[in-house]
Protein backbone atom coordinates (compact mmCIF):
# COMPACT_ATOMS: atom_id res chain seq x y z
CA UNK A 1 30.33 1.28 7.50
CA UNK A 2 27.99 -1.43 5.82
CA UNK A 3 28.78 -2.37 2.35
CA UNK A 4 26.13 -0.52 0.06
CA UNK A 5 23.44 -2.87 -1.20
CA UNK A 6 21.86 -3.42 -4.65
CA UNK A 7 18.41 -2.82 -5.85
CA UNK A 8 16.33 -2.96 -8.87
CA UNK A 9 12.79 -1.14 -9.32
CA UNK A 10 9.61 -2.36 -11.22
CA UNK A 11 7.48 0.60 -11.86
CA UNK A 12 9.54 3.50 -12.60
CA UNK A 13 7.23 5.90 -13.79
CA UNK A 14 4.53 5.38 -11.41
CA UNK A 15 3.70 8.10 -8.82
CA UNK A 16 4.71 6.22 -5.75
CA UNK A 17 7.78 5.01 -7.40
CA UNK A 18 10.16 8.35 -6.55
CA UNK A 19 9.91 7.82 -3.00
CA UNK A 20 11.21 4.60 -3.40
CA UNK A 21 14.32 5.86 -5.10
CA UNK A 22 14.70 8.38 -2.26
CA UNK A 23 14.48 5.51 0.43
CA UNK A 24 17.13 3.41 -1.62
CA UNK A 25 19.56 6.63 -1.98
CA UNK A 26 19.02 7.92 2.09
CA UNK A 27 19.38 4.21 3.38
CA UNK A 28 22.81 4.18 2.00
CA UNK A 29 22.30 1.63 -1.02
CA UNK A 30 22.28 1.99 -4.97
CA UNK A 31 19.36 1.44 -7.39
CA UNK A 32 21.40 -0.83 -10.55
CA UNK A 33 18.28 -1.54 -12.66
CA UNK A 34 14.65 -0.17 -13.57
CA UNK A 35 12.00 -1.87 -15.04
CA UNK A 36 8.69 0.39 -16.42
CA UNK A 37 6.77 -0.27 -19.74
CA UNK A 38 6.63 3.74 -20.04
CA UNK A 39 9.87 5.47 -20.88
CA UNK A 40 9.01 8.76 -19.12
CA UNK A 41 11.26 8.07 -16.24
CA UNK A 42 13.63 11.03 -16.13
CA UNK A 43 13.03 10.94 -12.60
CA UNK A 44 15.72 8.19 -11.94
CA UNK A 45 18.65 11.21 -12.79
CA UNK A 46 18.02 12.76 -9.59
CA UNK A 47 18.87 9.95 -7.64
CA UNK A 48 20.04 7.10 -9.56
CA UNK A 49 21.43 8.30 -13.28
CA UNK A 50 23.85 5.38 -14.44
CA UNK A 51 20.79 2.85 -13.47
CA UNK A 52 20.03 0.26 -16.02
CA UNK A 53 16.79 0.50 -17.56
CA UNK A 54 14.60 -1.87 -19.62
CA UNK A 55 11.02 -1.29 -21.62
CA UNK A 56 10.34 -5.18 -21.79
CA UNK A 57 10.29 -7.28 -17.90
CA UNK A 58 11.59 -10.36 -20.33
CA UNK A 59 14.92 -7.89 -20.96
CA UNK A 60 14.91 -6.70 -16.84
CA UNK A 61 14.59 -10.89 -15.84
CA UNK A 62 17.11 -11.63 -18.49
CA UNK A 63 19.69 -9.17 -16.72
CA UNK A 64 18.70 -9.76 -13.09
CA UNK A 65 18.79 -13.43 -14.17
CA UNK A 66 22.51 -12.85 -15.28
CA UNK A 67 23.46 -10.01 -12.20
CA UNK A 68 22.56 -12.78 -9.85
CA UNK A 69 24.84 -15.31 -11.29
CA UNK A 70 27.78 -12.74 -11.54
CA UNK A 71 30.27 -11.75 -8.71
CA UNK A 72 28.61 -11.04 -5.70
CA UNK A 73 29.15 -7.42 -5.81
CA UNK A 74 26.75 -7.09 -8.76
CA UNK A 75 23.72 -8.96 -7.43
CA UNK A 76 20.48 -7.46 -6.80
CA UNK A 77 19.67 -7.82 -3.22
CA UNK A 78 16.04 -6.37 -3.41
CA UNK A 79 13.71 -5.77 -5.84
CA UNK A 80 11.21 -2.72 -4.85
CA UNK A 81 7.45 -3.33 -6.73
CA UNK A 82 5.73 -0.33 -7.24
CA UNK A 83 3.58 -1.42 -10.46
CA UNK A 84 -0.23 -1.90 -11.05
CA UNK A 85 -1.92 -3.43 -8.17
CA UNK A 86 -2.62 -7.07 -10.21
CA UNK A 87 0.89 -7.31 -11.53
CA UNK A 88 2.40 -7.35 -7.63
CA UNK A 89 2.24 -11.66 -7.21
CA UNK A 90 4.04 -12.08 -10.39
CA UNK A 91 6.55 -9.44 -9.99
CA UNK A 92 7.06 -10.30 -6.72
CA UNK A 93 7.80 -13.97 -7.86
CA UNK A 94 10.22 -12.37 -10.73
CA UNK A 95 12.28 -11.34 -8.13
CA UNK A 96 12.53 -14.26 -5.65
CA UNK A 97 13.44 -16.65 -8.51
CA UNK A 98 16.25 -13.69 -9.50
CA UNK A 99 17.59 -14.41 -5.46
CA UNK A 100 16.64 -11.40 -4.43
CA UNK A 101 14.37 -10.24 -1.11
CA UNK A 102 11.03 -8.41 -2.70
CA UNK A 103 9.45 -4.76 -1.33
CA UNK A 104 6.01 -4.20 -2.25
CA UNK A 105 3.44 -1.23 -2.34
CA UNK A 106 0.19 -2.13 -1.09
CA UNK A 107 -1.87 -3.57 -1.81
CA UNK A 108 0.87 -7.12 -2.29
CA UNK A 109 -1.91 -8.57 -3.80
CA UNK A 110 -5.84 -8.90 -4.64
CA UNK A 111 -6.75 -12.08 -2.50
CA UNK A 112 -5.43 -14.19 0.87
CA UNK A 113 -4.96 -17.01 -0.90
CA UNK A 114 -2.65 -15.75 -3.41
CA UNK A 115 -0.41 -14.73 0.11
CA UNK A 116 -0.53 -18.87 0.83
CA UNK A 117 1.11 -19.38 -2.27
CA UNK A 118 3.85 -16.86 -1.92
CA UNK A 119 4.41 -18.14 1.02
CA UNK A 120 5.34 -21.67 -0.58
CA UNK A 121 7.86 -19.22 -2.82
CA UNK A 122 9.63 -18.09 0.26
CA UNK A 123 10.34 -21.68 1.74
CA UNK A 124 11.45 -22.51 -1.78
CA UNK A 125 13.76 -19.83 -2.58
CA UNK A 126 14.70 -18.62 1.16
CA UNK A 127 14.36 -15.06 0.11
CA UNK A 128 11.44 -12.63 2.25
CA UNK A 129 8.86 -10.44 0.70
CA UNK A 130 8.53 -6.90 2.43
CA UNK A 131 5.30 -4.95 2.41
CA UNK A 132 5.20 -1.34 2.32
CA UNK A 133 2.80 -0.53 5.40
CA UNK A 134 4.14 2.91 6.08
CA UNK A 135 1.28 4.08 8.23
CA UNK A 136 2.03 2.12 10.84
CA UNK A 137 4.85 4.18 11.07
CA UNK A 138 3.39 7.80 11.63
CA UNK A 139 3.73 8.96 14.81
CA UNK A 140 -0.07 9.72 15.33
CA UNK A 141 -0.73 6.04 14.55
CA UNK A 142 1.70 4.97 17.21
CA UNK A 143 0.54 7.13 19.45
CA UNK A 144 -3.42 6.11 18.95
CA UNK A 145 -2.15 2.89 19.34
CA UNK A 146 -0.33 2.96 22.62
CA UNK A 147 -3.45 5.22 23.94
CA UNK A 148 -5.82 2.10 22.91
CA UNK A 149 -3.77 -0.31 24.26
CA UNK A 150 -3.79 1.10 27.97
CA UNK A 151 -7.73 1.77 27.57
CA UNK A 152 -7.69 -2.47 26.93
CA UNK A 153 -11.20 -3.91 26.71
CA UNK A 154 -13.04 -0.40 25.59
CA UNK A 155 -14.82 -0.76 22.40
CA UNK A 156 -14.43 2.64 20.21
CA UNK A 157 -16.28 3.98 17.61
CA UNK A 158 -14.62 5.31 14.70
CA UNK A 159 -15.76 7.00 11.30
CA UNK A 160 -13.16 6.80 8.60
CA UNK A 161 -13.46 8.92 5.33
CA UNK A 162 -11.13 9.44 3.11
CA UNK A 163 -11.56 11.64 -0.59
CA UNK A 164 -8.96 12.22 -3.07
CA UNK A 165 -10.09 13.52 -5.95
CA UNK A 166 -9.09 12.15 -9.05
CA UNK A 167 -10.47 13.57 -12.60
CA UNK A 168 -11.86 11.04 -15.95
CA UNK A 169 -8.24 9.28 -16.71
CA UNK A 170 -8.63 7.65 -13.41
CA UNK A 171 -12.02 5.12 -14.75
CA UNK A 172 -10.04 4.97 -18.06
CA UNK A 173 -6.50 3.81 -16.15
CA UNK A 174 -5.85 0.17 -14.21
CA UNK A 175 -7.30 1.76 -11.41
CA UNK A 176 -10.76 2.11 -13.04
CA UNK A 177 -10.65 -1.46 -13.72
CA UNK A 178 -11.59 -3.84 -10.74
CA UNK A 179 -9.77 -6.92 -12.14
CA UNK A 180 -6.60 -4.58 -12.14
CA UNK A 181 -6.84 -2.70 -9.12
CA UNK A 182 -9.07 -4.44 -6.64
CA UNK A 183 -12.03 -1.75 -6.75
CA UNK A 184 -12.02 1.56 -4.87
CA UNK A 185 -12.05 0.21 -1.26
CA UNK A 186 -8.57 -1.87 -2.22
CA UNK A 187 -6.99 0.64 -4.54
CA UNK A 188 -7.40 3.47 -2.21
CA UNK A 189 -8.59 1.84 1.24
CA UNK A 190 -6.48 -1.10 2.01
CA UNK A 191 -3.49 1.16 4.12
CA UNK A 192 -6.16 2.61 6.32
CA UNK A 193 -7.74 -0.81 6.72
CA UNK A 194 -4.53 -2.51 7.83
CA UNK A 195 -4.19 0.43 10.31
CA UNK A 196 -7.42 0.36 12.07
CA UNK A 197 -6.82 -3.65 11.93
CA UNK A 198 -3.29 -3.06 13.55
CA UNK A 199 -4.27 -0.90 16.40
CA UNK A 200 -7.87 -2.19 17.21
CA UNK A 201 -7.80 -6.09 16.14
CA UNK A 202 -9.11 -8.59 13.75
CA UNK A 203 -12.73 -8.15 11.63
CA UNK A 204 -15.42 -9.52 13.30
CA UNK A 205 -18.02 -8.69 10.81
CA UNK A 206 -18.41 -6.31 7.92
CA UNK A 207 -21.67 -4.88 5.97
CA UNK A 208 -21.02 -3.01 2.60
CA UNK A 209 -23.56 -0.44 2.15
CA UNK A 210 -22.13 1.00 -1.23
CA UNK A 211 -19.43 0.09 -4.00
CA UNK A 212 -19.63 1.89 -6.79
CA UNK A 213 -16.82 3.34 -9.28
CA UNK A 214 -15.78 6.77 -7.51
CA UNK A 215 -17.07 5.52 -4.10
CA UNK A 216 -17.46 2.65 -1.49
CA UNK A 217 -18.98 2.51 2.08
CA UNK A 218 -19.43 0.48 4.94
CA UNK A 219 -19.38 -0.53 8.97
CA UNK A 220 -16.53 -3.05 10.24
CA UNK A 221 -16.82 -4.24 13.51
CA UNK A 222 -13.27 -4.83 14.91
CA UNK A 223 -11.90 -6.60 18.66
CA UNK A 224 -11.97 -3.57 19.86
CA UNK A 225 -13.99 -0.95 17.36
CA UNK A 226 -17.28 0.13 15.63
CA UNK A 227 -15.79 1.70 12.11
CA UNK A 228 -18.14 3.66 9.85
CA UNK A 229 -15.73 4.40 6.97
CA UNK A 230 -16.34 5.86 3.22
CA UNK A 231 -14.04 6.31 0.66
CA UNK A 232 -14.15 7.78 -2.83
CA UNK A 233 -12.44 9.74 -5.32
CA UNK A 234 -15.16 12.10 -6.26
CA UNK A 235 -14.18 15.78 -5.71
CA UNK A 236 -17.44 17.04 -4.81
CA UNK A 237 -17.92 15.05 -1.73
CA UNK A 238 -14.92 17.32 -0.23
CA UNK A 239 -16.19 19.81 2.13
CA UNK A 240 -17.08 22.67 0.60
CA UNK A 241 -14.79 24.95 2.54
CA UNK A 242 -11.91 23.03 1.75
CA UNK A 243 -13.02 23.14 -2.02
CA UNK A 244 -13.16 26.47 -1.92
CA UNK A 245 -9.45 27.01 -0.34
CA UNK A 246 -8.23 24.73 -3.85
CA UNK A 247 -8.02 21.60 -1.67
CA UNK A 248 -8.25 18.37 -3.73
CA UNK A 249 -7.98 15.78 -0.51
CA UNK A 250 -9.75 15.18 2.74
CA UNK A 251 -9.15 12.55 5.38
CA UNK A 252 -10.72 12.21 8.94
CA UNK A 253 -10.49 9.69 11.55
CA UNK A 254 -12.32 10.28 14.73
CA UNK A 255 -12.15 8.03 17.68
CA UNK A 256 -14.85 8.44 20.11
CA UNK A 257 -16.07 11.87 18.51
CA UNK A 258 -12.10 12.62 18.24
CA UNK A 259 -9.82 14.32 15.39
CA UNK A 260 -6.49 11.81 14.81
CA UNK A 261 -4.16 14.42 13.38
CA UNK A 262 -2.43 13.13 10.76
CA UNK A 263 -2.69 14.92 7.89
CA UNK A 264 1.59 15.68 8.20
CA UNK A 265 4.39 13.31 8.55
CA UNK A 266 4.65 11.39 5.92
CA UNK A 267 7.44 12.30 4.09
CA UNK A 268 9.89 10.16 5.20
CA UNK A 269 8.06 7.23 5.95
CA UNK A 270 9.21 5.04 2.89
CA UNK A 271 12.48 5.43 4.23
CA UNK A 272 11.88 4.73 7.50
CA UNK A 273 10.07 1.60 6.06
CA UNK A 274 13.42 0.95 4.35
CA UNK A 275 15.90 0.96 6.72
CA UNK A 276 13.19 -1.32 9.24
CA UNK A 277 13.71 -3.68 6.63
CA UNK A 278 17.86 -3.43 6.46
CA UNK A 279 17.76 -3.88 10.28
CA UNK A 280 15.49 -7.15 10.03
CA UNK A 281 12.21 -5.54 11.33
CA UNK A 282 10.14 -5.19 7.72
CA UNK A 283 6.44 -5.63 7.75
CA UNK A 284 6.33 -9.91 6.42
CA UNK A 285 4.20 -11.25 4.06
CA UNK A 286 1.63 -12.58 7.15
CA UNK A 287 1.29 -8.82 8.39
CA UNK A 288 -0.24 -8.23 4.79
CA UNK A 289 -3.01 -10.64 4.93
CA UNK A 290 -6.21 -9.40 7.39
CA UNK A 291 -6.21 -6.56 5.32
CA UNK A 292 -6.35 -8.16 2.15
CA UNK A 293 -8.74 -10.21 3.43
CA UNK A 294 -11.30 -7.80 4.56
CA UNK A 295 -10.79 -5.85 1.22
CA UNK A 296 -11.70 -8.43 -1.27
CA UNK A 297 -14.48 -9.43 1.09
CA UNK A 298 -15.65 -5.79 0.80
CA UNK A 299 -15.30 -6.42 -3.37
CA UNK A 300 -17.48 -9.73 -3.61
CA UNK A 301 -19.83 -8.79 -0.46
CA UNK A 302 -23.69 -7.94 -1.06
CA UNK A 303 -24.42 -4.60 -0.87
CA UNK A 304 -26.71 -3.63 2.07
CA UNK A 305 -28.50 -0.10 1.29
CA UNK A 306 -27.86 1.70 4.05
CA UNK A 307 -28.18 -1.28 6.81
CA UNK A 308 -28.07 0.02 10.07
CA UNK A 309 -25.38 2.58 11.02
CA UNK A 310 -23.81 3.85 8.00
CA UNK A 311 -21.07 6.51 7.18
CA UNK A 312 -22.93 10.15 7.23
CA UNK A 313 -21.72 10.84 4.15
CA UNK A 314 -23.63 8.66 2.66
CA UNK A 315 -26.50 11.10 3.41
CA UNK A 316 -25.29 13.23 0.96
């Protein structure tokens, strides 16, 4: 049996961050420390209750700083990032310089070349960053992907949209902010752009028809796809019969006029991400960068209104 390892969190409060615990506890290893500016992390006693935890990240570096120069059964061996989107390149760097391997939500950061110069962080301190691309993990994905794969040089055409609704704290949070969070299309749009870039190649060219607060649209051209996608958080552009049923998210993806499935099987995903990772086969720092790339093109691009073939709900 393979000694358990150790791991420290930064973000403890946030949504995303309980699924991190439960890939920590289900991959065998312990969570020793948690990091979150908010104290409402009661969470952590249903998975990891004799954790350290710390208020200030000055307090969390001081003790990962000392845990790392302890015996080696007390080191951290990764620390899992789960806090505001802007925060990710210097919390990632917090934990390199601690000696410890980083995991990272998406987005890892808000531009490429911030992913050069973690890269110069790696050779330095020998230690990997992980990103958290779970979606290339769902069985629908893999099997789109195989399916696209055999049909080789076919050029599909896809229409992405994605709503989850998301009420007034949302503009007044870090996710409102664009600085903070990278805008709508990053904040909420950067797993299914990795996807799409992962099964159906590189960005050719991209037009950005809208990019507003609670809603962002566009057309990519891919290798191997036309993609009409629109994202936003507004509730009302939910269909109205899934409105009706209490529904507060909607995703689609058709290929060539057809339904991907994959509104299911995501539950475990974060620890299948995990134990990839324990078994040397985590998503690197260079699998993060076309689709940072393409979002914070989408942030700074000139908005073309409604430029040739746009996202139908844009008609709305």
């Amino acid at each position: 049996m393979n000694k358990a390892l150790n791991f420290a969190l930064i973000g403890a409060s946030g949504y995303i961050a309980p699924r991190h615990m439960k890939a920590i506890k289900e991959t065998g290893n312990v969570l020793v420390a948690a990091f979150d500016p908010n104290d409402s992390v009661g969470i952590i006693d249903s998975y990891f209750p004799h954790a350290d935890f710390f208020l200030e990240s000055e307090r969390f570096d001081r003790h990962l700083y000392k845990l790392s120069r302890s015996d080696e059964g007390k080191k951290v061996d990764y620390v899992s990032i789960c806090s505001p989107n802007y925060l990710h390149d210097a919390h990632i760097r917090l934990a390199l310089r601690n000696q410890a391997h980083a995991i990272c939500e998406k987005p890892m950061v808000l531009n490429p070349w911030n992913i050069d110069a973690l890269a110069e962080v790696e050779k330095e301190t020998g230690k990997k960053i992980y990103n958290i691309l779970q979606l290339r993990l769902h069985p629908a994905i893999i099997a789109l992907k195989e399916k696209v794969a055999k049909a080789k040089d076919k050029i599909h055409d896809i229409d992405l949209t994605y709503i989850t609704g998301r009420g007034n704290w949302y503009h007044f949070s870090w996710k409102g902010d664009m600085m903070k969070s990278g805008g709508i299309a990053t904040n909420i749009g950067i797993h299914f752009f990795d996807m799409l870039i992962y099964i159906f190649g590189d960005v050719k060219s991209s037009v950005v028809h809208c990019h507003e607060a609670n809603k962002a649209a566009g057309y990519i051209e891919l290798e191997n796809a036309r993609v009409r996608w629109f994202l936003s958080i507004d509730y009302n552009f939910i269909p109205s019969e899934l409105r009706e049923k209490g529904q507060t998210t909607y995703r689609s993806i058709t290929v060539d006029n057809e339904e991907i499935e994959f509104s299911g099987g995501f539950t475990d995903l974060h620890t299948q991400t995990y134990q990839n990772i324990l078994d040397g086969k985590g998503f690197e720092l260079k699998e993060a960068y076309p689709s940072i790339r393409v979002a914070q093109s989408i942030r700074n691009a000139k908005i073309e209104d409604k430029l040739g073939d746009y996202h139908p709900f844009l008609k709305k």
